[in-house]
PDB file of N, CA and C in Angstrom:
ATOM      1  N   UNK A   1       0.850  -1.175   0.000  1.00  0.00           N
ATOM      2  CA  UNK A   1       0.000   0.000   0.000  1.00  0.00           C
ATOM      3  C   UNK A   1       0.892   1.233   0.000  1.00  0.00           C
ATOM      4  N   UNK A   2       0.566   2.168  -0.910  1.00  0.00           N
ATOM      5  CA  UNK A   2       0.985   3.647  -0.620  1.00  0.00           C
ATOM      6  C   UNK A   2       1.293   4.032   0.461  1.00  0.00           C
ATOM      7  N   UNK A   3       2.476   4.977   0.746  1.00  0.00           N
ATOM      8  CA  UNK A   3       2.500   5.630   1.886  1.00  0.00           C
ATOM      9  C   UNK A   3       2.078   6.528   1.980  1.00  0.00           C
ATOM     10  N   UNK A   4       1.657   7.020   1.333  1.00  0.00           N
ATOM     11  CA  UNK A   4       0.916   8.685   0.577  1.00  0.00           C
ATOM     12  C   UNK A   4      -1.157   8.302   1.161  1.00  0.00           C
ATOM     13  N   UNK A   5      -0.834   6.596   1.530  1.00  0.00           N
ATOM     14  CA  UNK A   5      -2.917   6.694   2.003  1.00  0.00           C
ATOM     15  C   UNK A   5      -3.284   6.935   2.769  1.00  0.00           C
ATOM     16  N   UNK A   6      -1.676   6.625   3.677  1.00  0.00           N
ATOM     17  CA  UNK A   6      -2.085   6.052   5.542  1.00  0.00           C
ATOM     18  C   UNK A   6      -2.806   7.700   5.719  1.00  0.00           C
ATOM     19  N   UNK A   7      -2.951   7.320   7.039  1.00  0.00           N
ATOM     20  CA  UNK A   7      -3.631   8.705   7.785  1.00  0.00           C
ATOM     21  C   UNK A   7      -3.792   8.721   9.100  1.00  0.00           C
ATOM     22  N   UNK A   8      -2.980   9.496   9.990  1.00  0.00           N
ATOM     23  CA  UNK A   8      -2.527   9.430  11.633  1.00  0.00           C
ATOM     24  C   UNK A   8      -4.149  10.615  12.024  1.00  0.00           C
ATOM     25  N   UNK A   9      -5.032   9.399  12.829  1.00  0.00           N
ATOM     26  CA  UNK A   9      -6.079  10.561  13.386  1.00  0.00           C
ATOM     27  C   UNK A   9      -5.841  10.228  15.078  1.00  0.00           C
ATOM     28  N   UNK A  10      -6.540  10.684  15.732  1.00  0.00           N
ATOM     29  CA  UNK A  10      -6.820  10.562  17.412  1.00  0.00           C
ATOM     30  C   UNK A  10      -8.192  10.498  17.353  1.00  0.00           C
ATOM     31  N   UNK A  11      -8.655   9.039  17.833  1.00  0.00           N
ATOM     32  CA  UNK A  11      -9.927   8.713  18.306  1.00  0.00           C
ATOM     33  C   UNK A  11     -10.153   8.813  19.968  1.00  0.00           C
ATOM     34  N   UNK A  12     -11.402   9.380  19.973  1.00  0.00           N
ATOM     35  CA  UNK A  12     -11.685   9.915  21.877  1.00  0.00           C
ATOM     36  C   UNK A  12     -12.517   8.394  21.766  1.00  0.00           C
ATOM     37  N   UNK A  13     -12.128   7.552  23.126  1.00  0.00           N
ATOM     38  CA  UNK A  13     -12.876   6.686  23.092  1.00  0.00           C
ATOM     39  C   UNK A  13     -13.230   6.674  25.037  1.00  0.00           C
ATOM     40  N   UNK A  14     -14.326   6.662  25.144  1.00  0.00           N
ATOM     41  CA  UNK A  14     -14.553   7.273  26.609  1.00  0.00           C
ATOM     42  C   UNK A  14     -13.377   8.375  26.932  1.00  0.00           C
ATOM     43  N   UNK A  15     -13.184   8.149  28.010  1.00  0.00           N
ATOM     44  CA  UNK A  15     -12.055   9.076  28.564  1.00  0.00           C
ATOM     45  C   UNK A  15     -10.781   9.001  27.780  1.00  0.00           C
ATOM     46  N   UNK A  16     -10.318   8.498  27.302  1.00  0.00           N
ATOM     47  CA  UNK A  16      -8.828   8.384  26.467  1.00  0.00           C
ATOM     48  C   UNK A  16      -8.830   8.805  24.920  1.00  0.00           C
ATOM     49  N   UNK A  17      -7.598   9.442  24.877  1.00  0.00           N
ATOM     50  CA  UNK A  17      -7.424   9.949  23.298  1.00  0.00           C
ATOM     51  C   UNK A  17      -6.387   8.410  22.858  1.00  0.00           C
ATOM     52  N   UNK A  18      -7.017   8.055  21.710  1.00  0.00           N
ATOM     53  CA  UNK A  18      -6.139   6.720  21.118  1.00  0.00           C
ATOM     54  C   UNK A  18      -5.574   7.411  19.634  1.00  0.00           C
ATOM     55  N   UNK A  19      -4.413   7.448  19.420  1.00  0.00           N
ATOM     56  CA  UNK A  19      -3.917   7.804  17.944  1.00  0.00           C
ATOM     57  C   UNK A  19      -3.472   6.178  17.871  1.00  0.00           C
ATOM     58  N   UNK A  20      -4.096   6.547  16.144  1.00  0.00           N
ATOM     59  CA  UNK A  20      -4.852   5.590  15.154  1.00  0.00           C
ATOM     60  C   UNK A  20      -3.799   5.802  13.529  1.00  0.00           C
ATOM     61  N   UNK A  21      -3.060   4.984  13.353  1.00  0.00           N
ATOM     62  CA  UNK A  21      -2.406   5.102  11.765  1.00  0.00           C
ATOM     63  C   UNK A  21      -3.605   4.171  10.527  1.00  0.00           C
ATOM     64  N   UNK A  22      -4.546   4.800  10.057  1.00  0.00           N
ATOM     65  CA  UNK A  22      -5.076   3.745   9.245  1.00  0.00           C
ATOM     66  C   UNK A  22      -4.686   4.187   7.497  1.00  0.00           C
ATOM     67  N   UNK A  23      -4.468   2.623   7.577  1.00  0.00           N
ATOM     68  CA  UNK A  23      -3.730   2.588   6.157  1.00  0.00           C
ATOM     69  C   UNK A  23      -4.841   2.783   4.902  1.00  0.00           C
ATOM     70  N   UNK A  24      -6.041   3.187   5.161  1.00  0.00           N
ATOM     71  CA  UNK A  24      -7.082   3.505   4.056  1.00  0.00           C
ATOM     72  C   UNK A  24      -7.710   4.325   4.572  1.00  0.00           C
ATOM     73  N   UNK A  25      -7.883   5.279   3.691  1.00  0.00           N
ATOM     74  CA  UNK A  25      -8.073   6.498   4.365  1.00  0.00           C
ATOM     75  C   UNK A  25      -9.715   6.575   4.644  1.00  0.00           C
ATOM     76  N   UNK A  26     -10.702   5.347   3.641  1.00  0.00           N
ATOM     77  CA  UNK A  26     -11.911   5.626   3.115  1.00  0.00           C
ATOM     78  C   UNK A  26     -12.727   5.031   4.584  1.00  0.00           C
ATOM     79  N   UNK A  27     -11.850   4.298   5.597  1.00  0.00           N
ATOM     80  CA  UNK A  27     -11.910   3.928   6.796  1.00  0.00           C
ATOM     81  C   UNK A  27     -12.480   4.528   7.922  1.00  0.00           C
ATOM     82  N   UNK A  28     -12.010   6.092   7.401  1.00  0.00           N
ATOM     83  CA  UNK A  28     -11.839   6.872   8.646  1.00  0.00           C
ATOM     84  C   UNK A  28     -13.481   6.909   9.575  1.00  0.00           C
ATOM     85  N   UNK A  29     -14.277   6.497   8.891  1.00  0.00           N
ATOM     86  CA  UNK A  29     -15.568   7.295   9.381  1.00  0.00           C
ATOM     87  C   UNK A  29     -16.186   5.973   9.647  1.00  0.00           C
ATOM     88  N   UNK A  30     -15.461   5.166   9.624  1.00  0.00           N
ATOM     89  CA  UNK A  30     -16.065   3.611  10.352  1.00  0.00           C
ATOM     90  C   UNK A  30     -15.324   3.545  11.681  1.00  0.00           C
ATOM     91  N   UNK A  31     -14.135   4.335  11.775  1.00  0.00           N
ATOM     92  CA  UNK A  31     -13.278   4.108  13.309  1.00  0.00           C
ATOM     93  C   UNK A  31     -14.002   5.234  14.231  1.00  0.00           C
ATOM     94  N   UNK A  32     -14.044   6.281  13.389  1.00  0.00           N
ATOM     95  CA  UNK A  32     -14.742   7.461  13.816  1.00  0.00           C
ATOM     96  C   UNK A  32     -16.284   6.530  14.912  1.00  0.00           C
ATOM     97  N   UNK A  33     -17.076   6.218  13.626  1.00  0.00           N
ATOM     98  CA  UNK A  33     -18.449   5.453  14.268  1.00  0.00           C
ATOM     99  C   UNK A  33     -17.844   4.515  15.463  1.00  0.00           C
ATOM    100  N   UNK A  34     -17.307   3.676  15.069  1.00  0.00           N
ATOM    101  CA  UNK A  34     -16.753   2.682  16.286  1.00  0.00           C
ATOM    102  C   UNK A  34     -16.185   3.232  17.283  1.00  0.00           C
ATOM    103  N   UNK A  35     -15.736   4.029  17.230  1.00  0.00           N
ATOM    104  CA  UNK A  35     -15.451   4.413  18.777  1.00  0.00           C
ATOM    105  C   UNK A  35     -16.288   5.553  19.337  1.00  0.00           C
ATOM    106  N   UNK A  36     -17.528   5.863  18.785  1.00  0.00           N
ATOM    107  CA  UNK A  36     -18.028   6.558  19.106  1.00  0.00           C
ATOM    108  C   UNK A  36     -19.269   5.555  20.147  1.00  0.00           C
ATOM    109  N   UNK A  37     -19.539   4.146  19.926  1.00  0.00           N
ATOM    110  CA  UNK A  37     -20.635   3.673  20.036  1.00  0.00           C
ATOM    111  C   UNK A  37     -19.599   3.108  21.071  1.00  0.00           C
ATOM    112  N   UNK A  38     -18.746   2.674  20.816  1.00  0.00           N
ATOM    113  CA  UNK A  38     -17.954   2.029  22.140  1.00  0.00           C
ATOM    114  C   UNK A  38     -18.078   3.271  23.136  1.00  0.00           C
ATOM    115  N   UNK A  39     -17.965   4.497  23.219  1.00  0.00           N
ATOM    116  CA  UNK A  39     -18.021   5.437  24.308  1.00  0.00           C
ATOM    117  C   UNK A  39     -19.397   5.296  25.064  1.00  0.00           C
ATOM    118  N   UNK A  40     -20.229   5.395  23.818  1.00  0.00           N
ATOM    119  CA  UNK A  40     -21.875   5.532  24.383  1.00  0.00           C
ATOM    120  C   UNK A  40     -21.832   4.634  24.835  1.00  0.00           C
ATOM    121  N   UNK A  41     -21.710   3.311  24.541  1.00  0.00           N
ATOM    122  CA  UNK A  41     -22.067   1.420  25.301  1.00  0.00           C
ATOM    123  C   UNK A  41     -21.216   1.656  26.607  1.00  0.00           C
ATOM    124  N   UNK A  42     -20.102   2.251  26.908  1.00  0.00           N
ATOM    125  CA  UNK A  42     -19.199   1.959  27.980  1.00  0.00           C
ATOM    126  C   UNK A  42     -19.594   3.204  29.156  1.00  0.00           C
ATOM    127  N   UNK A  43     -20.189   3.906  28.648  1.00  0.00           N
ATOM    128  CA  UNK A  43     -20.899   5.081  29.656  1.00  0.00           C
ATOM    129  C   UNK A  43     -21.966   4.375  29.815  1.00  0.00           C
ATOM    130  N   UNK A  44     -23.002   3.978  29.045  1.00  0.00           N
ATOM    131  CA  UNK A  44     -23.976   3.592  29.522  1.00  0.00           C
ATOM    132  C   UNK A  44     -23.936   2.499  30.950  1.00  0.00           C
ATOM    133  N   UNK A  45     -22.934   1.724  30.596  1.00  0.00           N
ATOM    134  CA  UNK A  45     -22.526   0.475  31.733  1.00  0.00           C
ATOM    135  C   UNK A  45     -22.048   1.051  32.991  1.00  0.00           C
ATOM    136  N   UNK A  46     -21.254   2.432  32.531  1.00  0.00           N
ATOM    137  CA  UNK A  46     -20.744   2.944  33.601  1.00  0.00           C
ATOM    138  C   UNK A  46     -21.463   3.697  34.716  1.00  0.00           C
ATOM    139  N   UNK A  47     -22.340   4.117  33.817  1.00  0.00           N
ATOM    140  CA  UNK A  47     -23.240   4.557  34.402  1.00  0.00           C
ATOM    141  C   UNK A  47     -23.751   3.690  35.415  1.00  0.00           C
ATOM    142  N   UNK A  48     -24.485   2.720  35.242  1.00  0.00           N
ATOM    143  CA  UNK A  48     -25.007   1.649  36.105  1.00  0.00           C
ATOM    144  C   UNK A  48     -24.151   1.007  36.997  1.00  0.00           C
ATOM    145  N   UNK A  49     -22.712   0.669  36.614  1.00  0.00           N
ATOM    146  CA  UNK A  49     -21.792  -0.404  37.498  1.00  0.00           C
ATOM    147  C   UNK A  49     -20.582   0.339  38.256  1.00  0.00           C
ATOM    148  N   UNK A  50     -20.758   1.215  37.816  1.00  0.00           N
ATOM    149  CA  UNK A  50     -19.577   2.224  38.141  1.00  0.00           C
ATOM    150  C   UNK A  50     -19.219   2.320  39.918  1.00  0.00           C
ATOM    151  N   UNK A  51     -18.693   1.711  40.639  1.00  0.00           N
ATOM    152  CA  UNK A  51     -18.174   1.499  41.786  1.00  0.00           C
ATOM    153  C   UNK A  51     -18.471   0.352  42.140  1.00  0.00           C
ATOM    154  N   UNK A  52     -19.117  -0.642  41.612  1.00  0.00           N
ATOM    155  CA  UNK A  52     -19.762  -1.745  41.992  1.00  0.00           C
ATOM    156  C   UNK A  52     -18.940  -2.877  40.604  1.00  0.00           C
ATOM    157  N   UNK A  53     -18.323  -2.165  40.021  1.00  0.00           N
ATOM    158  CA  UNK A  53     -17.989  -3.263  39.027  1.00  0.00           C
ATOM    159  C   UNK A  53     -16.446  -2.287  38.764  1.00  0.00           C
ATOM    160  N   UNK A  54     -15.190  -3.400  38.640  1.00  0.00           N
ATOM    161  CA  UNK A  54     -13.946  -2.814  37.342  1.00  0.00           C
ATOM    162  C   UNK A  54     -14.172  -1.908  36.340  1.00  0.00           C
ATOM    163  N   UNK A  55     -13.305  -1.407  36.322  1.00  0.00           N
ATOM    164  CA  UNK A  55     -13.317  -0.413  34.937  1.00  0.00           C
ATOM    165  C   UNK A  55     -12.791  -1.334  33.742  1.00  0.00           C
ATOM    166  N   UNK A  56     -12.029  -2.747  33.773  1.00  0.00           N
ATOM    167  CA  UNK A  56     -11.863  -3.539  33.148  1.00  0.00           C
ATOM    168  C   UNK A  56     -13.292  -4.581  32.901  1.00  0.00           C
ATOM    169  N   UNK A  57     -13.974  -4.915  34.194  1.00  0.00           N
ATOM    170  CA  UNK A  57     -15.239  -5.469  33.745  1.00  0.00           C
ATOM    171  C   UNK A  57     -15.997  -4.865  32.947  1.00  0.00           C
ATOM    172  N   UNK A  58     -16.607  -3.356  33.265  1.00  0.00           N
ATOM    173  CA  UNK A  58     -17.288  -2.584  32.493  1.00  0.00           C
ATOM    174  C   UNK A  58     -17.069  -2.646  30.821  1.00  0.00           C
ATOM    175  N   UNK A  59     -15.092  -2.605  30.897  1.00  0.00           N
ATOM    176  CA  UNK A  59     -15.088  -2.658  29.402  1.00  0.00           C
ATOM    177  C   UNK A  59     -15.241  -4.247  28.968  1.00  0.00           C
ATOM    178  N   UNK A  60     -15.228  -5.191  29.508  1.00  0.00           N
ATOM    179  CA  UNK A  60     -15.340  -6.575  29.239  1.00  0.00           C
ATOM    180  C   UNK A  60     -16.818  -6.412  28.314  1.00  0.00           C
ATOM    181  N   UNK A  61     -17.468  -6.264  29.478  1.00  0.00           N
ATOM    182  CA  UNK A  61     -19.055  -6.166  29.050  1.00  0.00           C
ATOM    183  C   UNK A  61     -19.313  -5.303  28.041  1.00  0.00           C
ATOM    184  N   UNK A  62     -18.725  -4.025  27.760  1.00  0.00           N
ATOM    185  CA  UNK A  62     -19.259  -3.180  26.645  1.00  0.00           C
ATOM    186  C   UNK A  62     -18.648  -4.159  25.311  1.00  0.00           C
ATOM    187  N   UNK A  63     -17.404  -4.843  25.246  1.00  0.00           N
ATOM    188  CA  UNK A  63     -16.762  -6.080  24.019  1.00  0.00           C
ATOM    189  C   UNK A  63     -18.023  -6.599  23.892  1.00  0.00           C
ATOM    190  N   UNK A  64     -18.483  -7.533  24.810  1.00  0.00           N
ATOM    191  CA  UNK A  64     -19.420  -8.299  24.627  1.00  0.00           C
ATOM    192  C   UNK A  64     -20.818  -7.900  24.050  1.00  0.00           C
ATOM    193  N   UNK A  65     -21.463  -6.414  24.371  1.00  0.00           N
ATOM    194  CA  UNK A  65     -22.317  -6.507  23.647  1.00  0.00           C
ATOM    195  C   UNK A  65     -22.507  -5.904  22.436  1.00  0.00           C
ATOM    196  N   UNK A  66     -21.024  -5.206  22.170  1.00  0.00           N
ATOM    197  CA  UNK A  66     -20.548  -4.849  20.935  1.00  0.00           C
ATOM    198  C   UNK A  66     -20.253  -6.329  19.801  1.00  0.00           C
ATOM    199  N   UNK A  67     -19.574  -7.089  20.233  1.00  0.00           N
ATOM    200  CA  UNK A  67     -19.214  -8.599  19.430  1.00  0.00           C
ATOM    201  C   UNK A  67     -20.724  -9.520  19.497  1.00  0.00           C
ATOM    202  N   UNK A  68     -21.818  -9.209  20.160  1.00  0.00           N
ATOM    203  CA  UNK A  68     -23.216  -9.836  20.245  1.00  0.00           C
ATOM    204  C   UNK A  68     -23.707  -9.214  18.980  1.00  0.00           C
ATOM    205  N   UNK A  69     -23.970  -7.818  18.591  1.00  0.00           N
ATOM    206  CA  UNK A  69     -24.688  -7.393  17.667  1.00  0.00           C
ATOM    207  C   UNK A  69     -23.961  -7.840  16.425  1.00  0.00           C
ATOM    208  N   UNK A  70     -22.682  -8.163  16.144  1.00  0.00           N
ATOM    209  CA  UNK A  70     -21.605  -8.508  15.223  1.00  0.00           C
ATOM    210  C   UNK A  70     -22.087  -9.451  15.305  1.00  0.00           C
ATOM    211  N   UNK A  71     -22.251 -10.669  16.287  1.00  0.00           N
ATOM    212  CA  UNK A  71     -22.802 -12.291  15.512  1.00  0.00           C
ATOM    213  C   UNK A  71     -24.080 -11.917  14.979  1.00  0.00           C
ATOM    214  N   UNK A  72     -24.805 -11.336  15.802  1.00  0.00           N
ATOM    215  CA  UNK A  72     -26.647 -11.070  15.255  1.00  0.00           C
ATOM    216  C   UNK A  72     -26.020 -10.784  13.612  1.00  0.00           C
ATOM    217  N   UNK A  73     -25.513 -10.370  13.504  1.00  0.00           N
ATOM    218  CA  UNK A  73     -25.570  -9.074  11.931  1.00  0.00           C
ATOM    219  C   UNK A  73     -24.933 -10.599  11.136  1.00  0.00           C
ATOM    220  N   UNK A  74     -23.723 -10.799  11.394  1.00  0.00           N
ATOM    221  CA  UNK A  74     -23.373 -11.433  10.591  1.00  0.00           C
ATOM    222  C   UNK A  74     -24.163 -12.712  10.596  1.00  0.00           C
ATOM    223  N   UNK A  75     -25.082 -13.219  11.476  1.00  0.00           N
ATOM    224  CA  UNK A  75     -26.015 -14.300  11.122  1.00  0.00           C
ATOM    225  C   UNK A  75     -27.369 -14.259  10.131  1.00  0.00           C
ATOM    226  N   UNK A  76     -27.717 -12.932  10.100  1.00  0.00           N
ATOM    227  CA  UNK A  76     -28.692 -12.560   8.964  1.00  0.00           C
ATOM    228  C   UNK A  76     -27.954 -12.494   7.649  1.00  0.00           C
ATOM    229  N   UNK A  77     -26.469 -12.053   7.513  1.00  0.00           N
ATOM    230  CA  UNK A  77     -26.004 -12.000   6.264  1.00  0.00           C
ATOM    231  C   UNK A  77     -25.772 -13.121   5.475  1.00  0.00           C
ATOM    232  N   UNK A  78     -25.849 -14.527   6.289  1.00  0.00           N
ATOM    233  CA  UNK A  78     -25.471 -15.644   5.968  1.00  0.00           C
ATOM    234  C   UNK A  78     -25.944 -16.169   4.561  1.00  0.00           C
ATOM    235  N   UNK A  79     -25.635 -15.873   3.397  1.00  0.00           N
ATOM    236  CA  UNK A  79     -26.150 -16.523   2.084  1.00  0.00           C
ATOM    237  C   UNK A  79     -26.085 -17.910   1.902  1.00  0.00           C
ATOM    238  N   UNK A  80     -25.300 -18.794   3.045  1.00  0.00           N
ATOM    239  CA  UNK A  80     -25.247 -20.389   2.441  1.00  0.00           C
ATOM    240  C   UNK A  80     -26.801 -20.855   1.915  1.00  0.00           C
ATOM    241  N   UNK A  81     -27.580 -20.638   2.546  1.00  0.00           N
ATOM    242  CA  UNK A  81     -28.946 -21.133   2.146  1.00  0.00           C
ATOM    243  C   UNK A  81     -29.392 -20.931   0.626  1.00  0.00           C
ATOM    244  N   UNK A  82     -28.770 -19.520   0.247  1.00  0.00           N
ATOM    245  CA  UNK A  82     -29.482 -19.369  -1.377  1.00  0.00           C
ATOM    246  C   UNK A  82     -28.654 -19.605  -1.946  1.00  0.00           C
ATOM    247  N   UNK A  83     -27.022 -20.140  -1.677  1.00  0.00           N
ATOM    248  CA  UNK A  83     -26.421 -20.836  -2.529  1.00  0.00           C
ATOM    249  C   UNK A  83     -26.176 -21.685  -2.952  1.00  0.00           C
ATOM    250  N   UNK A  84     -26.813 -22.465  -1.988  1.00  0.00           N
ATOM    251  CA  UNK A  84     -27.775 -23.875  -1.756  1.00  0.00           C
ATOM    252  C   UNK A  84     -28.422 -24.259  -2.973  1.00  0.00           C
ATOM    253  N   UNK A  85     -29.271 -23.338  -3.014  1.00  0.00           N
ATOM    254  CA  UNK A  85     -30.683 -23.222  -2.840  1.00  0.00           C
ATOM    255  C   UNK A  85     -30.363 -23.032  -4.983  1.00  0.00           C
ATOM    256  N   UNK A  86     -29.854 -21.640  -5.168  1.00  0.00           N
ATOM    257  CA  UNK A  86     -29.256 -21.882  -5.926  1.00  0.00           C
ATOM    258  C   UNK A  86     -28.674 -23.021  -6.997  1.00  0.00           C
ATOM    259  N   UNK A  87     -27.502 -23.669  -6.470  1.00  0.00           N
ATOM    260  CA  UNK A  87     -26.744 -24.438  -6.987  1.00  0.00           C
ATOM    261  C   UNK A  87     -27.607 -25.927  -7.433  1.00  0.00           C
ATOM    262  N   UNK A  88     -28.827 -25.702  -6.397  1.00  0.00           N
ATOM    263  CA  UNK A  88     -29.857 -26.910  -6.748  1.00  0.00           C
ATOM    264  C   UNK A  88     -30.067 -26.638  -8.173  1.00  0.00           C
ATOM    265  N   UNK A  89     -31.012 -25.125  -8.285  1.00  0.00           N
ATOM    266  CA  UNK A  89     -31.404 -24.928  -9.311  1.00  0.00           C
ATOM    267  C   UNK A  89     -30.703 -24.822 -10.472  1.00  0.00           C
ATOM    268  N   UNK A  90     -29.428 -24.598 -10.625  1.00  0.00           N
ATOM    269  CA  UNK A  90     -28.778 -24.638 -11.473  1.00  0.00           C
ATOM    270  C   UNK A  90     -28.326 -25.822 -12.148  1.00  0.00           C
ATOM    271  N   UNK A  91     -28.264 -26.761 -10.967  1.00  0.00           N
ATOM    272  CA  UNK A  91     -28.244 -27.823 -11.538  1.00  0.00           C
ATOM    273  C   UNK A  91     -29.160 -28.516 -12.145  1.00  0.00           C
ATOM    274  N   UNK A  92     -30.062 -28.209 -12.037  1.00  0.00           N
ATOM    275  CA  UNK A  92     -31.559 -28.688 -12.711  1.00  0.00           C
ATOM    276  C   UNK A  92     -31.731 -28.348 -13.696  1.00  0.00           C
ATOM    277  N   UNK A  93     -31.512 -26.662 -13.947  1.00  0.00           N
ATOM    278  CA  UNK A  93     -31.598 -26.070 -15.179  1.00  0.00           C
ATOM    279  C   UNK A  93     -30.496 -27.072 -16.159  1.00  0.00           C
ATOM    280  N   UNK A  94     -29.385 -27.444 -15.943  1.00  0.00           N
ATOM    281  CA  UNK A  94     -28.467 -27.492 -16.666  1.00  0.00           C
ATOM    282  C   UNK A  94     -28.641 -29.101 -17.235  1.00  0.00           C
ATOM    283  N   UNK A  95     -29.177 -30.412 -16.208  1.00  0.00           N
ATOM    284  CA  UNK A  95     -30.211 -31.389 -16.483  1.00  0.00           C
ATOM    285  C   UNK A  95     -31.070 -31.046 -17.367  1.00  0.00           C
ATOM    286  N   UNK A  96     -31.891 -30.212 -17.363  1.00  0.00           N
ATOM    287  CA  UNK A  96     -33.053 -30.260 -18.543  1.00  0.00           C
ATOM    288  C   UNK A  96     -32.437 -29.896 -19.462  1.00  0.00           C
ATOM    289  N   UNK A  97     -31.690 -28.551 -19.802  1.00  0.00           N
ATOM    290  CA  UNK A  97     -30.820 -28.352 -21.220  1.00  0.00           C
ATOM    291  C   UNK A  97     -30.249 -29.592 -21.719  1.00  0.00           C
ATOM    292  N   UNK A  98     -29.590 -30.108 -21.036  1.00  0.00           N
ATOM    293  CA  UNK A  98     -29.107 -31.900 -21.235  1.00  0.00           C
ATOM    294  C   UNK A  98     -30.016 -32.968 -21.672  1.00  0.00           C
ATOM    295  N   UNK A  99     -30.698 -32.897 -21.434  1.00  0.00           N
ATOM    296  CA  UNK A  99     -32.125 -33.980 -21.983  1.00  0.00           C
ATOM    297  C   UNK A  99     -33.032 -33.263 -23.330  1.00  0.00           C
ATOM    298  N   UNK A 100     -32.803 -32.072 -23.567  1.00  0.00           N
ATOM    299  CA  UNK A 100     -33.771 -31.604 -24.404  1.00  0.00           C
ATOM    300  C   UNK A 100     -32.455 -32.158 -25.717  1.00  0.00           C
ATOM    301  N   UNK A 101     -31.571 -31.544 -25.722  1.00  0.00           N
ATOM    302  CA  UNK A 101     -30.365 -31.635 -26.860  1.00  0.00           C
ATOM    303  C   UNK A 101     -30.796 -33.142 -27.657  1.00  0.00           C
TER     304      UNK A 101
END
């Protein structure tokens, strides 16, 4: 990759400034989002657990229900079924072309 793509930003993620080298620049506004929702999820927890729980648990738990909506999402995206589903039909189609000849 170019060295001319990277791009040095500082993401605020709760309380901490994190500098960030991302090597595509078209990125930026997906790290931007992501650490913006990690702040909101980790305040929200903090809100509630905050002396009663780690500041390492808190962030345990904000992973977790950040990587929960990531399986949800990526389980609706799942195409094996229509490629399935698919490959049946194709094969069928390609049977009858075969028998008509």
């Amino acid at each position: 990759m170019a060295e001319g793509n990277k791009l040095n930003i500082t993401l605020h993620v709760y309380d901490e400034d994190i500098p960030m080298v991302l090597h595509n620049r078209e990125d930026e506004e997906y790290y931007r989002a992501a650490a913006k929702l990690i702040t909101e999820r980790y305040g929200a927890y903090a809100q509630v657990y905050k002396g009663r729980k780690s500041d390492h648990t808190i962030a345990l738990m904000t992973l977790i229900e950040i990587a929960l909506r990531y399986e949800k999402e990526l389980g609706k995206n799942d195409t094996a079924p229509y490629d399935n589903i698919l490959a049946q039909l194709t094969s069928e189609v390609e049977e009858a072309l075969k028998s008509e000849k």
